[in-house]
C-alpha atoms as a PDB file:
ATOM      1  CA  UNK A   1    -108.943  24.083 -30.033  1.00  0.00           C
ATOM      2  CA  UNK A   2    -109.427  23.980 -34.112  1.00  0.00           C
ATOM      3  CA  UNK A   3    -106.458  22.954 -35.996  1.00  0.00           C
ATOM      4  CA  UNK A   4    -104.974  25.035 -38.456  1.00  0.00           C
ATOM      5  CA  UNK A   5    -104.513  23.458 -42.172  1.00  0.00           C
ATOM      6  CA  UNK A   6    -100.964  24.780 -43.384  1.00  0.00           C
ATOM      7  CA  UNK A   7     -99.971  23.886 -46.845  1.00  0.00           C
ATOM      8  CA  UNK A   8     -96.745  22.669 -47.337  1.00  0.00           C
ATOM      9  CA  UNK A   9     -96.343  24.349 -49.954  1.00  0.00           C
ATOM     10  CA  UNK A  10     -96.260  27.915 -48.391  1.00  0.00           C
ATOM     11  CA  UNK A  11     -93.328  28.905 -46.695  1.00  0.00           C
ATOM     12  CA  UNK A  12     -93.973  29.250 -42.983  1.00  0.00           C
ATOM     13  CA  UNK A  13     -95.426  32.630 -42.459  1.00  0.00           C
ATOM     14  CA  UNK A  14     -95.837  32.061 -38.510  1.00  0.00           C
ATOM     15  CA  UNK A  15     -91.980  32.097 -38.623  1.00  0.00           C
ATOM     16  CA  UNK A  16     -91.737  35.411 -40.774  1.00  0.00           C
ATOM     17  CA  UNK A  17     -94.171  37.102 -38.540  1.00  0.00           C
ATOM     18  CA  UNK A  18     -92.368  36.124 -35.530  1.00  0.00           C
ATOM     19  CA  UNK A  19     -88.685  37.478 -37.511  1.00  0.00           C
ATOM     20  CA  UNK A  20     -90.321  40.914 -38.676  1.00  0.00           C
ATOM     21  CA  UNK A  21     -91.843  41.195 -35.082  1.00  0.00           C
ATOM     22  CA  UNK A  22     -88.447  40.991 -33.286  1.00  0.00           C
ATOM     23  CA  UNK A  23     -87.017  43.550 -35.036  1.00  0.00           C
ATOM     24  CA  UNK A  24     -89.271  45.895 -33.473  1.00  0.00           C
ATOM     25  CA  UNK A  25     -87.673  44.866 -30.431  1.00  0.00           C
ATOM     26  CA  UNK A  26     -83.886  45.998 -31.536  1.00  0.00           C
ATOM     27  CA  UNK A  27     -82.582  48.923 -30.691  1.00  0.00           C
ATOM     28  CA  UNK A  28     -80.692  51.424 -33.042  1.00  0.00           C
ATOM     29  CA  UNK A  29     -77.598  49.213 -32.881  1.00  0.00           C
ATOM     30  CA  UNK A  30     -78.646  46.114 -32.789  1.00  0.00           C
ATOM     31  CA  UNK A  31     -81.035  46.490 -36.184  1.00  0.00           C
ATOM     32  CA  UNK A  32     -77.579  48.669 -37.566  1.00  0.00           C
ATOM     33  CA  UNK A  33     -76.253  45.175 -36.668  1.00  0.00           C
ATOM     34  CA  UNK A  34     -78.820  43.196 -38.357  1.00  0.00           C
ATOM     35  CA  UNK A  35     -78.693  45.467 -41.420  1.00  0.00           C
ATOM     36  CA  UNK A  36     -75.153  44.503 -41.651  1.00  0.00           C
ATOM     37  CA  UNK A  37     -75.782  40.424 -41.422  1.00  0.00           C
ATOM     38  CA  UNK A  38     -78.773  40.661 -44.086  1.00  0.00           C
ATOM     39  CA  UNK A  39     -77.429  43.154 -46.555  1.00  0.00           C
ATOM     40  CA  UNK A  40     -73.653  42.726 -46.091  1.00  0.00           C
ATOM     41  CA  UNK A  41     -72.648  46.234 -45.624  1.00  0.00           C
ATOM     42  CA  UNK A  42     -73.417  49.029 -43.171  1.00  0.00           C
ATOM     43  CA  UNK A  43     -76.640  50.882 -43.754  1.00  0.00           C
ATOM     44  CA  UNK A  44     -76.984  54.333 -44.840  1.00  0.00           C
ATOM     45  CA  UNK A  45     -75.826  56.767 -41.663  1.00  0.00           C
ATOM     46  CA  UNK A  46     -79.009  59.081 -42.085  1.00  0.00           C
ATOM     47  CA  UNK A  47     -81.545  56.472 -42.957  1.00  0.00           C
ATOM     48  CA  UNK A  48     -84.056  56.605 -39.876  1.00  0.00           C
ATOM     49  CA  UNK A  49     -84.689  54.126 -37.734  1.00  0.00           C
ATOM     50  CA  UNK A  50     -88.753  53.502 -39.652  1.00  0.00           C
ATOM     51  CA  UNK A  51     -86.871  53.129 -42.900  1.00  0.00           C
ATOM     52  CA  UNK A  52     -84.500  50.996 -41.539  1.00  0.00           C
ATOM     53  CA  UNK A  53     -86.655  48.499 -40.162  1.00  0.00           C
ATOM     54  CA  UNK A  54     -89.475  48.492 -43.434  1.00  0.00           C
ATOM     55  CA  UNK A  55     -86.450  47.450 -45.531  1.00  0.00           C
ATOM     56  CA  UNK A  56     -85.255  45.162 -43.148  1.00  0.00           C
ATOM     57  CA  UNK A  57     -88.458  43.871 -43.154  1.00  0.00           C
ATOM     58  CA  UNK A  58     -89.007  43.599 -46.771  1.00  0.00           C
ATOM     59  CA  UNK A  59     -85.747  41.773 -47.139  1.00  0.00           C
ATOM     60  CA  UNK A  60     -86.973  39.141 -44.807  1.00  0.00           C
ATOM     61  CA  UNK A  61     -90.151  38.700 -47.021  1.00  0.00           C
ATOM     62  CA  UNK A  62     -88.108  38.566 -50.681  1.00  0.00           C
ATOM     63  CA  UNK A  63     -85.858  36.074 -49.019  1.00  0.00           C
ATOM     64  CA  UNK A  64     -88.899  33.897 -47.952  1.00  0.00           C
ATOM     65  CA  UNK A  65     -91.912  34.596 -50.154  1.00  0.00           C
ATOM     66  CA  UNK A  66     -89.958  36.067 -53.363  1.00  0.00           C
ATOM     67  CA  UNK A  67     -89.451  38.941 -55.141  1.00  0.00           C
ATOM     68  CA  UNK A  68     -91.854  41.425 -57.304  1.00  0.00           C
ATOM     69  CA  UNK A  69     -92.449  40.027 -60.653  1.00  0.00           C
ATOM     70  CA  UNK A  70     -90.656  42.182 -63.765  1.00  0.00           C
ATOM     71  CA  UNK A  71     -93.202  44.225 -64.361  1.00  0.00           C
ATOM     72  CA  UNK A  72     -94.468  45.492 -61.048  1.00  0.00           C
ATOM     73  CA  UNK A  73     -91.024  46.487 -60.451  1.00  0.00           C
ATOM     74  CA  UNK A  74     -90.980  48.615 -63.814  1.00  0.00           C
ATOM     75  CA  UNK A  75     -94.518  50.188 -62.511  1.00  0.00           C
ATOM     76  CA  UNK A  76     -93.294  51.197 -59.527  1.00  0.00           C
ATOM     77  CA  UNK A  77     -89.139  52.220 -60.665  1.00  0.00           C
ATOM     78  CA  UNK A  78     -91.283  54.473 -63.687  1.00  0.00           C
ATOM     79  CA  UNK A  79     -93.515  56.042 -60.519  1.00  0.00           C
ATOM     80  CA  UNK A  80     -93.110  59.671 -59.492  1.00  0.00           C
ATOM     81  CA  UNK A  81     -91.514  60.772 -55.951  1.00  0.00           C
ATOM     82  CA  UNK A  82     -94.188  61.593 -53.883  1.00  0.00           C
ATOM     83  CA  UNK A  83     -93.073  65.635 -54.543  1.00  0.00           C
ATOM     84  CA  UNK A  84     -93.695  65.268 -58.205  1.00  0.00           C
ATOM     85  CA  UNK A  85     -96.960  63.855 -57.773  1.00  0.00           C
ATOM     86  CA  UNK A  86     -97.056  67.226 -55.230  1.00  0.00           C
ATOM     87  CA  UNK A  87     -96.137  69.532 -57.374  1.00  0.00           C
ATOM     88  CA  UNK A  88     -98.250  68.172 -60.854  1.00  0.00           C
ATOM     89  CA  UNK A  89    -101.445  68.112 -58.311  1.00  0.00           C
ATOM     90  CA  UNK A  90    -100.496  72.124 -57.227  1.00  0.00           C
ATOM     91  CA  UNK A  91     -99.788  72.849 -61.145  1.00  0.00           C
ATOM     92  CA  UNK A  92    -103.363  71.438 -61.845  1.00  0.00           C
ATOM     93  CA  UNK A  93    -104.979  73.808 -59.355  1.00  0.00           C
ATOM     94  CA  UNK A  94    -103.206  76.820 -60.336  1.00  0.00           C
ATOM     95  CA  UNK A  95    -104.671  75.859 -63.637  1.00  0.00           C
ATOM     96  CA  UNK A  96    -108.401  75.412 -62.548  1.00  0.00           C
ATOM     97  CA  UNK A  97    -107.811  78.427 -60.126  1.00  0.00           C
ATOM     98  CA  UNK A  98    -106.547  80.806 -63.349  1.00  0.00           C
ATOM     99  CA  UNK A  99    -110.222  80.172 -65.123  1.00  0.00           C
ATOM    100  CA  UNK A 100    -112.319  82.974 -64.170  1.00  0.00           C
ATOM    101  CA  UNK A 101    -116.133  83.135 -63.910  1.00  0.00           C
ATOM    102  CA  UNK A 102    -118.007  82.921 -66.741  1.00  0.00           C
ATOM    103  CA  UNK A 103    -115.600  81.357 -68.859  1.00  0.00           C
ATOM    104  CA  UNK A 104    -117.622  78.722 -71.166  1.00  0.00           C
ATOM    105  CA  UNK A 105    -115.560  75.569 -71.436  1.00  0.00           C
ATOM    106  CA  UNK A 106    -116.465  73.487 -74.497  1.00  0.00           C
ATOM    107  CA  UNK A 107    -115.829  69.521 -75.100  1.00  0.00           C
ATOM    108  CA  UNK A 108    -117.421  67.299 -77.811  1.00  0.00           C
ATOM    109  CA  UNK A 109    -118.295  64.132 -75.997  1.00  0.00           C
ATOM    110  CA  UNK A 110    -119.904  60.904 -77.922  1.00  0.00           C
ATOM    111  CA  UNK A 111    -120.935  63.600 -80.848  1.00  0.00           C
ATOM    112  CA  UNK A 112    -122.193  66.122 -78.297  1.00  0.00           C
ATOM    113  CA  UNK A 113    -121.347  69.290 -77.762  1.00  0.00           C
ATOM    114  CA  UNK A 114    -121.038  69.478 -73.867  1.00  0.00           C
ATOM    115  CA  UNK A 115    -120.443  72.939 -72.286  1.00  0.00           C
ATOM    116  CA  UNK A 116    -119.769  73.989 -68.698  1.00  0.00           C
ATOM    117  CA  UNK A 117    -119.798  77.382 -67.381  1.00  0.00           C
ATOM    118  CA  UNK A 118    -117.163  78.609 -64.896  1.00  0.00           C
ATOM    119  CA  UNK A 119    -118.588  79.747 -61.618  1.00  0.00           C
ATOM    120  CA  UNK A 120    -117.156  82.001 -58.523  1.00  0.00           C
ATOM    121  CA  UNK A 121    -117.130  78.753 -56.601  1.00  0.00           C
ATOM    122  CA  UNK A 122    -117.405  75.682 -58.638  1.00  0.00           C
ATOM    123  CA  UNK A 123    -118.564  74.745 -62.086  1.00  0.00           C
ATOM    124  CA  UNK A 124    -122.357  74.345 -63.532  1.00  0.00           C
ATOM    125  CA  UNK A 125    -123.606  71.600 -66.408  1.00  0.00           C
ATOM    126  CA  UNK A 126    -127.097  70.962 -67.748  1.00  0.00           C
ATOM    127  CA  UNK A 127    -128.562  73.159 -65.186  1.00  0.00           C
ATOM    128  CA  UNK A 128    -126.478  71.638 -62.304  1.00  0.00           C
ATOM    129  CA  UNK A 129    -123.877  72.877 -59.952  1.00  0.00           C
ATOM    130  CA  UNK A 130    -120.678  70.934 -59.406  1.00  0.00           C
ATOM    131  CA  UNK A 131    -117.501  71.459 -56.875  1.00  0.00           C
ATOM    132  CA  UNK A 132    -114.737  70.288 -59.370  1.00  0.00           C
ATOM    133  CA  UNK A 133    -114.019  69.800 -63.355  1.00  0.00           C
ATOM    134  CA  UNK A 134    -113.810  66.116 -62.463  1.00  0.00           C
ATOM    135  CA  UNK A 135    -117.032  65.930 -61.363  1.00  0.00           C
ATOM    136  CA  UNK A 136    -118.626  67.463 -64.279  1.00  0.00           C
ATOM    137  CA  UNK A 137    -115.999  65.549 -66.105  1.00  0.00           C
ATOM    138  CA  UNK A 138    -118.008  62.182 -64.213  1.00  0.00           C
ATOM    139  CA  UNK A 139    -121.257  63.502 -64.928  1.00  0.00           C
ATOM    140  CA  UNK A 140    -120.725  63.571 -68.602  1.00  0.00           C
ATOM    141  CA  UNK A 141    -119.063  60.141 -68.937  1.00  0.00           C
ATOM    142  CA  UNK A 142    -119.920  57.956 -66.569  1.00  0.00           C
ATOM    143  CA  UNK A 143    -116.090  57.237 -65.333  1.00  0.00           C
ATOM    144  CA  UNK A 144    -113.066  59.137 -63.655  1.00  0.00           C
ATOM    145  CA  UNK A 145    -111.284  61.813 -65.480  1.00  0.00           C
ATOM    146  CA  UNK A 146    -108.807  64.544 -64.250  1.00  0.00           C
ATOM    147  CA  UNK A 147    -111.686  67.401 -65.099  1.00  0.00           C
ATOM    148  CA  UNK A 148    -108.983  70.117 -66.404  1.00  0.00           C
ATOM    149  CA  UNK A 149    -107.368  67.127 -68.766  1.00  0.00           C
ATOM    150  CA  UNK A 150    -110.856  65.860 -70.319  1.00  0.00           C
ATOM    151  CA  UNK A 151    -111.482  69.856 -70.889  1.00  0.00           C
ATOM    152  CA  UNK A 152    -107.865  70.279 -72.834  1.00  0.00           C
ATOM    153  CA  UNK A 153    -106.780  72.502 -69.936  1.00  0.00           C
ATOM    154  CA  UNK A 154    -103.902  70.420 -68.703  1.00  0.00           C
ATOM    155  CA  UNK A 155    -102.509  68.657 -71.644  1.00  0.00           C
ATOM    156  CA  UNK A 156     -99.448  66.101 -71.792  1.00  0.00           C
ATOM    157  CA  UNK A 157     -96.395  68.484 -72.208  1.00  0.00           C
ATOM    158  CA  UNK A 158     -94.705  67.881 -76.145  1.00  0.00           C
ATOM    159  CA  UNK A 159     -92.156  65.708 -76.817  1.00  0.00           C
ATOM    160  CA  UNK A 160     -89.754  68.716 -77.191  1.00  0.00           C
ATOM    161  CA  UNK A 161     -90.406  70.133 -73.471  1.00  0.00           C
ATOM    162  CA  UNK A 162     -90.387  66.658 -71.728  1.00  0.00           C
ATOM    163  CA  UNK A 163     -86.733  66.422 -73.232  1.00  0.00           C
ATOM    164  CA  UNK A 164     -85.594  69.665 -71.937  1.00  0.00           C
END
């Protein structure tokens, strides 16, 4: 049988494995009961049972292996829920979907005039057809780019609206 090196320098992760896997053995009480040992207070009534167990879980990691540094937790506390990110990604249809055929949408790119044609059913560029703005939007540069943002259709709201 090969050994395994461990470093004693890295917290046992055998032991953290084993922890995490156990609670997937508890029932509803008994990880209610667990909750209450690692966080010191009862856990929220209508947090499910999945939820319950991830931050359980997580706990068990921060305690062993440490926290997120500063700055990851600022990324991720400045993140939108995941039904703002649903309701931007419907706004930014309804804003493609509102350009009708044969619209001629115009960018300079690089000191080049670069100019896409609306379609029934997509979007056409130096004699090609294309599914999406961000496609063309690829096409022209190379790299990623919300289409309807590099064409000035979906611009960052001003300072005024984003306070009201």
């Amino acid at each position: 049988m090969p050994r395994v090196k461990i470093d004693p320098a890295m917290p046992d992760q055998m032991t953290l494995d084993v922890e995490i896997a156990r609670l997937t053995d508890l029932d509803v009480s008994d990880l209610k009961a667990r909750w209450q040992t690692v966080f010191g207070q009862r856990p929220p009534p209508n947090l499910p049972r999945h939820l319950r167990f991830r931050m359980l879980a997580y706990r068990l990691q921060v305690d062993r292996l440490g926290d997120l540094d500063r700055e990851s937790k600022r990324l991720l506390d400045g993140a939108a829920s995941p039904e703002a990110a649903g309701k931007r990604a419907m706004e930014a249809s309804r804003v493609t979907a509102a350009i009708r055929p044969g619209t001629i949408l115009a960018r300079e790119w690089h000191g080049r005039m670069q100019r896409v044609a609306v379609l029934a059913d997509g979007f056409t560029w130096n004699g090609k057809s294309y599914a999406s703005l961000s496609k063309v939007a690829f096409a022209i540069t190379g790299t990623r780019w919300n289409g309807p943002r590099f064409f000035g259709l979906r611009d960052k709201p001003l300072a005024a609206e984003a306070r009201s």
